[in-house]
PDB file of N, CA and C in Angstrom:
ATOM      1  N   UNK A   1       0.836  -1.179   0.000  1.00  0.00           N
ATOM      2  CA  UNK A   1       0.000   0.000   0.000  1.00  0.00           C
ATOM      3  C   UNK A   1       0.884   1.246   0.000  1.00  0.00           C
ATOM      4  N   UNK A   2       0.428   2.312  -0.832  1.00  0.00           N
ATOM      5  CA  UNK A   2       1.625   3.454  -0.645  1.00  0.00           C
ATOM      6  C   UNK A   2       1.100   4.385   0.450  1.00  0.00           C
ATOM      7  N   UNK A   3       2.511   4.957   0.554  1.00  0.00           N
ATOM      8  CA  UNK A   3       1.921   5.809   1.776  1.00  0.00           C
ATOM      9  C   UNK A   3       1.693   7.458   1.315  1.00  0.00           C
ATOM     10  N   UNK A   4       1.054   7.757   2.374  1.00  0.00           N
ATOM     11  CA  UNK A   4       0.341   9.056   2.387  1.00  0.00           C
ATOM     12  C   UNK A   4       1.239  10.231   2.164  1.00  0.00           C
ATOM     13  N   UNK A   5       1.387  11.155   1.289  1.00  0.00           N
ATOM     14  CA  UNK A   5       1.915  12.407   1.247  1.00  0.00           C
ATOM     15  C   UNK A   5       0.882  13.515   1.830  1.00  0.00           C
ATOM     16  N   UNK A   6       1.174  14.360   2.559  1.00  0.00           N
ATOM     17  CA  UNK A   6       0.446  15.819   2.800  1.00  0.00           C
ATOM     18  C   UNK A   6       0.972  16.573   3.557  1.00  0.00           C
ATOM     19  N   UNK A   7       0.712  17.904   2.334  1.00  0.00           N
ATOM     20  CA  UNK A   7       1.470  19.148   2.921  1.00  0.00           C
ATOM     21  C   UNK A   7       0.688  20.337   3.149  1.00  0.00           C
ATOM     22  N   UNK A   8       1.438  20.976   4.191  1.00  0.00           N
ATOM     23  CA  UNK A   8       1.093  21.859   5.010  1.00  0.00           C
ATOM     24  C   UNK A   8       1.774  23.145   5.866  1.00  0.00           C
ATOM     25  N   UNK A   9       1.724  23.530   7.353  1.00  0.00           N
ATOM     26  CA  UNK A   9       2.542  24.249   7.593  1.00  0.00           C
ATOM     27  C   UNK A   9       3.330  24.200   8.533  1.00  0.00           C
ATOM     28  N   UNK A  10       4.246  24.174   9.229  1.00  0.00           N
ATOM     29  CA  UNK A  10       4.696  24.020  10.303  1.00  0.00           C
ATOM     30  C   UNK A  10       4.174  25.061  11.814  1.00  0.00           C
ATOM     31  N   UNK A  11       3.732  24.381  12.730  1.00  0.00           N
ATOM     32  CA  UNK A  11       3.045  25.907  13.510  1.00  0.00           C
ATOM     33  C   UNK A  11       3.928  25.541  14.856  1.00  0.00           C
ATOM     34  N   UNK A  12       4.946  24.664  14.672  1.00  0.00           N
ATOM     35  CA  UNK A  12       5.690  24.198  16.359  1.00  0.00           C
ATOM     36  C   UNK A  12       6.529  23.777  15.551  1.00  0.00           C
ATOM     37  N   UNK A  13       7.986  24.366  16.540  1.00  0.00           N
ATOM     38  CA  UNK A  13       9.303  23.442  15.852  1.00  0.00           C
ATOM     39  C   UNK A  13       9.824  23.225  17.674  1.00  0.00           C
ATOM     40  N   UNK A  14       9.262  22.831  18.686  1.00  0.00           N
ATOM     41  CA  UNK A  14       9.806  23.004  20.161  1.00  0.00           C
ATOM     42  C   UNK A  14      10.453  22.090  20.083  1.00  0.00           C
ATOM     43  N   UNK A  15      10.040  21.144  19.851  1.00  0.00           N
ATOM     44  CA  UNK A  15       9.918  19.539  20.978  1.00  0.00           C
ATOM     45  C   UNK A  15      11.644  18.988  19.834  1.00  0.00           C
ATOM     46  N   UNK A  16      12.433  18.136  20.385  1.00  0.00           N
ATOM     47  CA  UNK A  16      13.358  17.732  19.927  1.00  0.00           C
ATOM     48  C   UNK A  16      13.371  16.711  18.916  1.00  0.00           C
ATOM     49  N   UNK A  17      13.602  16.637  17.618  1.00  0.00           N
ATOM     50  CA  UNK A  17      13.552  16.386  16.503  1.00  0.00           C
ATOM     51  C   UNK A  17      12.305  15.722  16.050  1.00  0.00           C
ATOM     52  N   UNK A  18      11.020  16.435  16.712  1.00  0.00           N
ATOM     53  CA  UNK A  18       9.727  16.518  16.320  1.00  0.00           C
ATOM     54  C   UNK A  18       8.951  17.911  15.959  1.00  0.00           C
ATOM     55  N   UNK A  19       8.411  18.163  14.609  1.00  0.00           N
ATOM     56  CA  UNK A  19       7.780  19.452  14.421  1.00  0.00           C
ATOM     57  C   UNK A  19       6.126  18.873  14.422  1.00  0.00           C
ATOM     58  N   UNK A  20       5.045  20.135  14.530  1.00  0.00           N
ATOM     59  CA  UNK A  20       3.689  19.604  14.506  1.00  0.00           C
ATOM     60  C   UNK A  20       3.529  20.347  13.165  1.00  0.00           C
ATOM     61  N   UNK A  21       2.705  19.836  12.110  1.00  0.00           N
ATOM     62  CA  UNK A  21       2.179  20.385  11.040  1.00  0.00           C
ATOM     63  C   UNK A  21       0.770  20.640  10.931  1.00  0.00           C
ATOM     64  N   UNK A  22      -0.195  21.834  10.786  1.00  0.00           N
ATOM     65  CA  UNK A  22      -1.243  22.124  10.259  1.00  0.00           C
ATOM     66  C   UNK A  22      -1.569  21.734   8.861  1.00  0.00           C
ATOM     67  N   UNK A  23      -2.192  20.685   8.527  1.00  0.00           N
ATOM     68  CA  UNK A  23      -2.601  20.543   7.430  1.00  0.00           C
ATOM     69  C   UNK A  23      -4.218  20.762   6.953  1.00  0.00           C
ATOM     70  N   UNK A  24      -4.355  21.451   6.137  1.00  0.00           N
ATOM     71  CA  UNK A  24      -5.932  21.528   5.698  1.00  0.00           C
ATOM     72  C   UNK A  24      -6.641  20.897   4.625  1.00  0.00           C
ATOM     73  N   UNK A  25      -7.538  20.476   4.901  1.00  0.00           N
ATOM     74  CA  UNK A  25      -8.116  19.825   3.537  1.00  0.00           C
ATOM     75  C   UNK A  25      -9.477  20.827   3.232  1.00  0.00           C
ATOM     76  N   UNK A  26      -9.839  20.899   1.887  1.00  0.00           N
ATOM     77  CA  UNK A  26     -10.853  21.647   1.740  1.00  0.00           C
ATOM     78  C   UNK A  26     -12.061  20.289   0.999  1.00  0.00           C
ATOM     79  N   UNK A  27     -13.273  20.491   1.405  1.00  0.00           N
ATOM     80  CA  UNK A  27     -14.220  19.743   0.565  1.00  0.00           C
ATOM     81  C   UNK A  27     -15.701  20.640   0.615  1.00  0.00           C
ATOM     82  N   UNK A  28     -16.688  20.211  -0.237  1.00  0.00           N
ATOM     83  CA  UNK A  28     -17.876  20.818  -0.515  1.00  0.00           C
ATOM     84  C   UNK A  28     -18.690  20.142   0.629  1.00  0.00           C
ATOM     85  N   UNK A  29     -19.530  20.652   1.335  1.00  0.00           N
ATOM     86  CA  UNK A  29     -20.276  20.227   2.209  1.00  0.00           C
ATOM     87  C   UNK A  29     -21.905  19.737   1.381  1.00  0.00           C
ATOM     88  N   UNK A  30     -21.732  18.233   1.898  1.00  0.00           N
ATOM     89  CA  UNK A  30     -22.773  17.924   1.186  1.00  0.00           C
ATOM     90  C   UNK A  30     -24.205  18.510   1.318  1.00  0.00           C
ATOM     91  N   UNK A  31     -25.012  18.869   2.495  1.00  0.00           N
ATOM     92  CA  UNK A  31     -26.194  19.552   2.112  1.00  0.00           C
ATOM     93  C   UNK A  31     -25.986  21.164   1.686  1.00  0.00           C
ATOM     94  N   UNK A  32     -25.456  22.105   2.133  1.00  0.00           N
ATOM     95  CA  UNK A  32     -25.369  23.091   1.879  1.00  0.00           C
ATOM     96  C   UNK A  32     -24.247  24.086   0.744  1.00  0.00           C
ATOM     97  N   UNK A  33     -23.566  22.472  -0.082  1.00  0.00           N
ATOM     98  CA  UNK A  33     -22.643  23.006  -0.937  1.00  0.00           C
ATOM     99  C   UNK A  33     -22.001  23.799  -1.516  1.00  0.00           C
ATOM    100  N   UNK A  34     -21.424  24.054  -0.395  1.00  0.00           N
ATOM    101  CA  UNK A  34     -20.335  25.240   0.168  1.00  0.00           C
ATOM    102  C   UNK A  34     -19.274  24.616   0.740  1.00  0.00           C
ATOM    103  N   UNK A  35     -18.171  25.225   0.148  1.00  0.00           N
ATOM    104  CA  UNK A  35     -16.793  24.608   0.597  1.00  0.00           C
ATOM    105  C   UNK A  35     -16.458  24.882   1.322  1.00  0.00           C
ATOM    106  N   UNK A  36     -16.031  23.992   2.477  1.00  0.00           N
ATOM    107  CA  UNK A  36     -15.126  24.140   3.693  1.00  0.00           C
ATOM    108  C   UNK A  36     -14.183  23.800   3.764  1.00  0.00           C
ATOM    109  N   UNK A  37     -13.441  24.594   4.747  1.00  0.00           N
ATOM    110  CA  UNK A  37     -11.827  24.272   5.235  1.00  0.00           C
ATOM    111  C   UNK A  37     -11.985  23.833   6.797  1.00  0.00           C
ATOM    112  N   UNK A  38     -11.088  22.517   7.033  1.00  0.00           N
ATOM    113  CA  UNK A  38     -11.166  21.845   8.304  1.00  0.00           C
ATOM    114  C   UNK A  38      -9.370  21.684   7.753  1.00  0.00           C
ATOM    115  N   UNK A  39      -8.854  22.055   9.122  1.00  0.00           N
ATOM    116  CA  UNK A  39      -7.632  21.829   9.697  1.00  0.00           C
ATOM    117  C   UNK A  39      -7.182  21.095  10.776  1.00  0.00           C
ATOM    118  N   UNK A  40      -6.019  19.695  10.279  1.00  0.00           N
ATOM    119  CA  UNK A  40      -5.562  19.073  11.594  1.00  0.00           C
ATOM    120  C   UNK A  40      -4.188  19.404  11.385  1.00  0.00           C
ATOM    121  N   UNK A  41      -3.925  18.871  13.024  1.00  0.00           N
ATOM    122  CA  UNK A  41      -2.264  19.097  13.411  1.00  0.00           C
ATOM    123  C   UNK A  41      -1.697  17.590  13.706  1.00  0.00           C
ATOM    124  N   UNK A  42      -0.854  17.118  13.218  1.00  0.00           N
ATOM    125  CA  UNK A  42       0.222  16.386  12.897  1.00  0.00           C
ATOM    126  C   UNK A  42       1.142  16.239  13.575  1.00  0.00           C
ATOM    127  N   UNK A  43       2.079  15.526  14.269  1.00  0.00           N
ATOM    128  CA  UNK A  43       3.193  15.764  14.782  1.00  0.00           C
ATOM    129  C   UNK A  43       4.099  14.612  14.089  1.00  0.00           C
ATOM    130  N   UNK A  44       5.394  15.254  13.101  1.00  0.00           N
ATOM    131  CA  UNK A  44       5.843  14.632  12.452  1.00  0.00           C
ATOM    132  C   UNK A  44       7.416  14.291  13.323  1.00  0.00           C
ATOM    133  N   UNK A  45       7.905  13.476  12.772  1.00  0.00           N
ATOM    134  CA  UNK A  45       9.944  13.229  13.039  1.00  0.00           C
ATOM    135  C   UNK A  45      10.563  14.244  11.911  1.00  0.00           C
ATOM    136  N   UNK A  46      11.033  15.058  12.416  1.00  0.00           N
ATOM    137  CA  UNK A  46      12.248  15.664  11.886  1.00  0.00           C
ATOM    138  C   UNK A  46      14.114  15.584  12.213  1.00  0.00           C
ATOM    139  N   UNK A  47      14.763  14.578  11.820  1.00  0.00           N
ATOM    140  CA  UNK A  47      15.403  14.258  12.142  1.00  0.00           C
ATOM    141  C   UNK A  47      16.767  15.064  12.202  1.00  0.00           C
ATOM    142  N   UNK A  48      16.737  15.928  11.480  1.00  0.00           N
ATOM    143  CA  UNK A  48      18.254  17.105  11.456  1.00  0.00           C
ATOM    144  C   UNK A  48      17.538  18.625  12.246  1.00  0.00           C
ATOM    145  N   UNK A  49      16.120  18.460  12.483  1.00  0.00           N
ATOM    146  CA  UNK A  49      15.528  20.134  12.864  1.00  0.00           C
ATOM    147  C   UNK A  49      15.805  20.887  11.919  1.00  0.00           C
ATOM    148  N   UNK A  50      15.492  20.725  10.911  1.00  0.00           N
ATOM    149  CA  UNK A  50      15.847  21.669   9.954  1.00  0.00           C
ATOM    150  C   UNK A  50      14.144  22.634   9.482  1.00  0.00           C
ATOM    151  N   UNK A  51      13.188  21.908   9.468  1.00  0.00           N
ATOM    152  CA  UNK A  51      12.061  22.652   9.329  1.00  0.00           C
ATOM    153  C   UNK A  51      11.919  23.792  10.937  1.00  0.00           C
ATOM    154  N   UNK A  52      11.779  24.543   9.867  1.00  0.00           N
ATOM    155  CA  UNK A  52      11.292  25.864  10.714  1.00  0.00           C
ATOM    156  C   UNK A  52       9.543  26.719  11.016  1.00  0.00           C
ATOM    157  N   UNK A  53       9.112  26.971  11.725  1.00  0.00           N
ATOM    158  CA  UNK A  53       7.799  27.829  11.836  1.00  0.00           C
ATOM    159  C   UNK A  53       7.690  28.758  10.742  1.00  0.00           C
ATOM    160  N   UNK A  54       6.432  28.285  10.181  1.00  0.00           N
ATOM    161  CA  UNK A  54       6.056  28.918   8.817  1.00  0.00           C
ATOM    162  C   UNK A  54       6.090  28.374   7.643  1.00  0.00           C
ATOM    163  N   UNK A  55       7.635  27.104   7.510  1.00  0.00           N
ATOM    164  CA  UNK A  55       7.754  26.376   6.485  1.00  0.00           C
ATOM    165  C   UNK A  55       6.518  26.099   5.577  1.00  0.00           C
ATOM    166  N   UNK A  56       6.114  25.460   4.753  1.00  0.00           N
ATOM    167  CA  UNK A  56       5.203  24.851   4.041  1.00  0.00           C
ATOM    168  C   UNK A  56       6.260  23.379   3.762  1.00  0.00           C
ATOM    169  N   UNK A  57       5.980  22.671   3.842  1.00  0.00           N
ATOM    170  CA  UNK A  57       6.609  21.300   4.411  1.00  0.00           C
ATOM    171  C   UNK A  57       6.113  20.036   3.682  1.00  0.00           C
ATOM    172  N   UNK A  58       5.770  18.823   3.566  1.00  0.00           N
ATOM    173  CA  UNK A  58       5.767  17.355   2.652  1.00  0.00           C
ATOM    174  C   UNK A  58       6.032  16.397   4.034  1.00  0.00           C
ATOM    175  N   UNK A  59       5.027  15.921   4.624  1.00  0.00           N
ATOM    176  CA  UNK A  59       4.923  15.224   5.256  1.00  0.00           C
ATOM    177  C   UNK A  59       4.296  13.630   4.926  1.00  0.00           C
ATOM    178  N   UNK A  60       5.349  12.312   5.285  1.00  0.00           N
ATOM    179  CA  UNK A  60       4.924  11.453   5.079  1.00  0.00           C
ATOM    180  C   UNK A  60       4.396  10.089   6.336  1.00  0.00           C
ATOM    181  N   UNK A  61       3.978   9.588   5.725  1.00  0.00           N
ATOM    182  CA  UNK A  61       3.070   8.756   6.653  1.00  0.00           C
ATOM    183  C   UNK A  61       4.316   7.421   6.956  1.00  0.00           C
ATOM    184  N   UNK A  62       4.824   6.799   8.210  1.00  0.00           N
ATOM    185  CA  UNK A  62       5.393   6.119   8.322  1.00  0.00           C
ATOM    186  C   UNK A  62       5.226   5.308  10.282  1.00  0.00           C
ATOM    187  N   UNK A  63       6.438   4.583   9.942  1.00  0.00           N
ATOM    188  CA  UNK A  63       5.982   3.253  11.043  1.00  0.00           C
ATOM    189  C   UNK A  63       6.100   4.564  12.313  1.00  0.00           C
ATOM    190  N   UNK A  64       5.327   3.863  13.326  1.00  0.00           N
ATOM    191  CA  UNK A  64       5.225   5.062  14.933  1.00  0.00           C
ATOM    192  C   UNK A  64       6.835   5.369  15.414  1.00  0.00           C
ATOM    193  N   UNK A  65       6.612   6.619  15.427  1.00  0.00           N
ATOM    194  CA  UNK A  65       8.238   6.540  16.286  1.00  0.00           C
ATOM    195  C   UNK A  65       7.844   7.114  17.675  1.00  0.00           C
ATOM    196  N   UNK A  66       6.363   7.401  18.267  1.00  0.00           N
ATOM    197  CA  UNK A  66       5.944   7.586  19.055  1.00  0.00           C
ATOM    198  C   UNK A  66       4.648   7.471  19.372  1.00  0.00           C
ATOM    199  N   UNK A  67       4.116   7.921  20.985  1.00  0.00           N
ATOM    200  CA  UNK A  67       2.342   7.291  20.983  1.00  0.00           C
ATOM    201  C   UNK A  67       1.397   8.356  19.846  1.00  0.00           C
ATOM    202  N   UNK A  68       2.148   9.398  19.410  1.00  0.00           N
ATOM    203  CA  UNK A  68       1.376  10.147  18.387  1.00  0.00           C
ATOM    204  C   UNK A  68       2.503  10.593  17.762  1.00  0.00           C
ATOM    205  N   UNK A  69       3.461  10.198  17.016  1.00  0.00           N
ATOM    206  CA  UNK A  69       4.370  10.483  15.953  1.00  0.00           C
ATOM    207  C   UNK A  69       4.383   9.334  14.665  1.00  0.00           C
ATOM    208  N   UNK A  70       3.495   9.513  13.813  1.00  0.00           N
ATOM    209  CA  UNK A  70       3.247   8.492  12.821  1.00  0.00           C
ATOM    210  C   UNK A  70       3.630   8.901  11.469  1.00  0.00           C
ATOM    211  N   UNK A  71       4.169   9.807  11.140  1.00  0.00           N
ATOM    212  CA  UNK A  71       4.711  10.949  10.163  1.00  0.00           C
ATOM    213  C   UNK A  71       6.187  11.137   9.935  1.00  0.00           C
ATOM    214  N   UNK A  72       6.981  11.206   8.891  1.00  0.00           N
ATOM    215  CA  UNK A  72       8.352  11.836   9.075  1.00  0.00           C
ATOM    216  C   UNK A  72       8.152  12.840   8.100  1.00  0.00           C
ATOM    217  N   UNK A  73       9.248  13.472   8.262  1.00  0.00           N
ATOM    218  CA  UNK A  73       9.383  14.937   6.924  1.00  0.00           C
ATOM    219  C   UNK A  73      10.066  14.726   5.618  1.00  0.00           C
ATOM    220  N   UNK A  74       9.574  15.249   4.711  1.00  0.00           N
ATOM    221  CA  UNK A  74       9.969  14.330   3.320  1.00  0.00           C
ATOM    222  C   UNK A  74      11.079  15.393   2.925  1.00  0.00           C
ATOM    223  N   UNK A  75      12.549  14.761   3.624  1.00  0.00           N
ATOM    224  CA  UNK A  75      13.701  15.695   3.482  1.00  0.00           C
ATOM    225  C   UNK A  75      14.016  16.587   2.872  1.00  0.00           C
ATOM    226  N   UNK A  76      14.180  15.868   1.235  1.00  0.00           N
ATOM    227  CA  UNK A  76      14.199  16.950  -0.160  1.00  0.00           C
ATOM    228  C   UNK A  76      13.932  18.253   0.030  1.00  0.00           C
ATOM    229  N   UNK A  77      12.330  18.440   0.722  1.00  0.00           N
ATOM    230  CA  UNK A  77      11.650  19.663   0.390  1.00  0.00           C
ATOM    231  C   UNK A  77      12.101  20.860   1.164  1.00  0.00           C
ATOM    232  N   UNK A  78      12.615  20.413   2.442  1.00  0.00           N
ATOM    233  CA  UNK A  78      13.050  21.688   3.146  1.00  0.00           C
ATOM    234  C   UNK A  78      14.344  22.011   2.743  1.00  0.00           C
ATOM    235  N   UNK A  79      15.503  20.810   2.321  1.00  0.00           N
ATOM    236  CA  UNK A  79      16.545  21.405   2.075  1.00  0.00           C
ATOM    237  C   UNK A  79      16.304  22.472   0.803  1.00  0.00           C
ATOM    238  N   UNK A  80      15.248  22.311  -0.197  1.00  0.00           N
ATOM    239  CA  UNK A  80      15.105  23.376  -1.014  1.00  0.00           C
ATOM    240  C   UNK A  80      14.829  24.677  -0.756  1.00  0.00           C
ATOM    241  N   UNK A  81      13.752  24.691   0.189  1.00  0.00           N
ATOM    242  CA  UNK A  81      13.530  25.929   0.779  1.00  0.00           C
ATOM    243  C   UNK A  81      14.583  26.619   1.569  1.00  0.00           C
ATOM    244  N   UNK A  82      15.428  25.721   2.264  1.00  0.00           N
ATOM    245  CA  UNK A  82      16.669  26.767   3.088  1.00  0.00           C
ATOM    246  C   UNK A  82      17.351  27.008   2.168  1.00  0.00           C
ATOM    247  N   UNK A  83      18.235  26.551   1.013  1.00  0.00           N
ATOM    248  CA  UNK A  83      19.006  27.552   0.047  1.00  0.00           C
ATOM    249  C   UNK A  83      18.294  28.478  -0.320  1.00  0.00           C
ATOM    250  N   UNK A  84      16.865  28.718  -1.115  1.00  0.00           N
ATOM    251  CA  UNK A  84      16.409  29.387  -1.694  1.00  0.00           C
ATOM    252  C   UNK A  84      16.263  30.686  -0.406  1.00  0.00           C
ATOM    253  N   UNK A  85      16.136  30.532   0.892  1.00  0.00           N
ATOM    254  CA  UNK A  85      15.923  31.274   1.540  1.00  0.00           C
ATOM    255  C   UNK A  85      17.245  32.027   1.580  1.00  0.00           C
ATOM    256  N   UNK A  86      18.378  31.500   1.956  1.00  0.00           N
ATOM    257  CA  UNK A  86      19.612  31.734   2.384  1.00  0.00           C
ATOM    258  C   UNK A  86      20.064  32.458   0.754  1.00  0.00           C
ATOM    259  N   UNK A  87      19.650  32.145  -0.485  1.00  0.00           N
ATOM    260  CA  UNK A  87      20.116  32.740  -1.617  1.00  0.00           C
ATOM    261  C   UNK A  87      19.410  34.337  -1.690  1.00  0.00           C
ATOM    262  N   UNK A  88      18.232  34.768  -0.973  1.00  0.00           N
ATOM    263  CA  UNK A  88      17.681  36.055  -1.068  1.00  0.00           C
ATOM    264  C   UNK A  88      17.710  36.832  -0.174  1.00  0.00           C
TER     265      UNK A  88
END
């Protein structure tokens, strides 16, 4: 089975090589069909701390590394964002 990609934002970088991510999904509400936004928070493994508050981030679905850490960070994406940051 593949696993889950979803991205979002980073709103906590405290806890030691764990960040929490806000992710939102939007869908049409079936009787009144009108789209809503519902937001959950995530607490992923970040293993170097390299995601920062604010990031927009690629979070993947993987084995527990805790009683609510079921997520790691999909590396690639932040190392892109820190050069690009560090280049402007």
């Amino acid at each position: 089975m593949p696993k889950r990609i979803l991205q979002g934002t980073v709103v906590s970088d405290k806890g030691e090589k764990t960040i929490v991510v806000k992710v939102e999904r939007r869908f049409t509400h079936p009787v009144m069909k009108k789209t809503v936004r519902r937001s959950k928070n995530y607490h992923a493994h970040d293993e170097g701390n390299v995601a920062k508050v604010g990031q927009t981030v690629f979070i993947e679905e993987c084995r527990p590394f805790s009683k609510t850490k079921t997520w790691k960070l999909v590396e690639g994406d932040v190392a892109v964002q820190a050069e690009a940051g560090e280049a402007a």
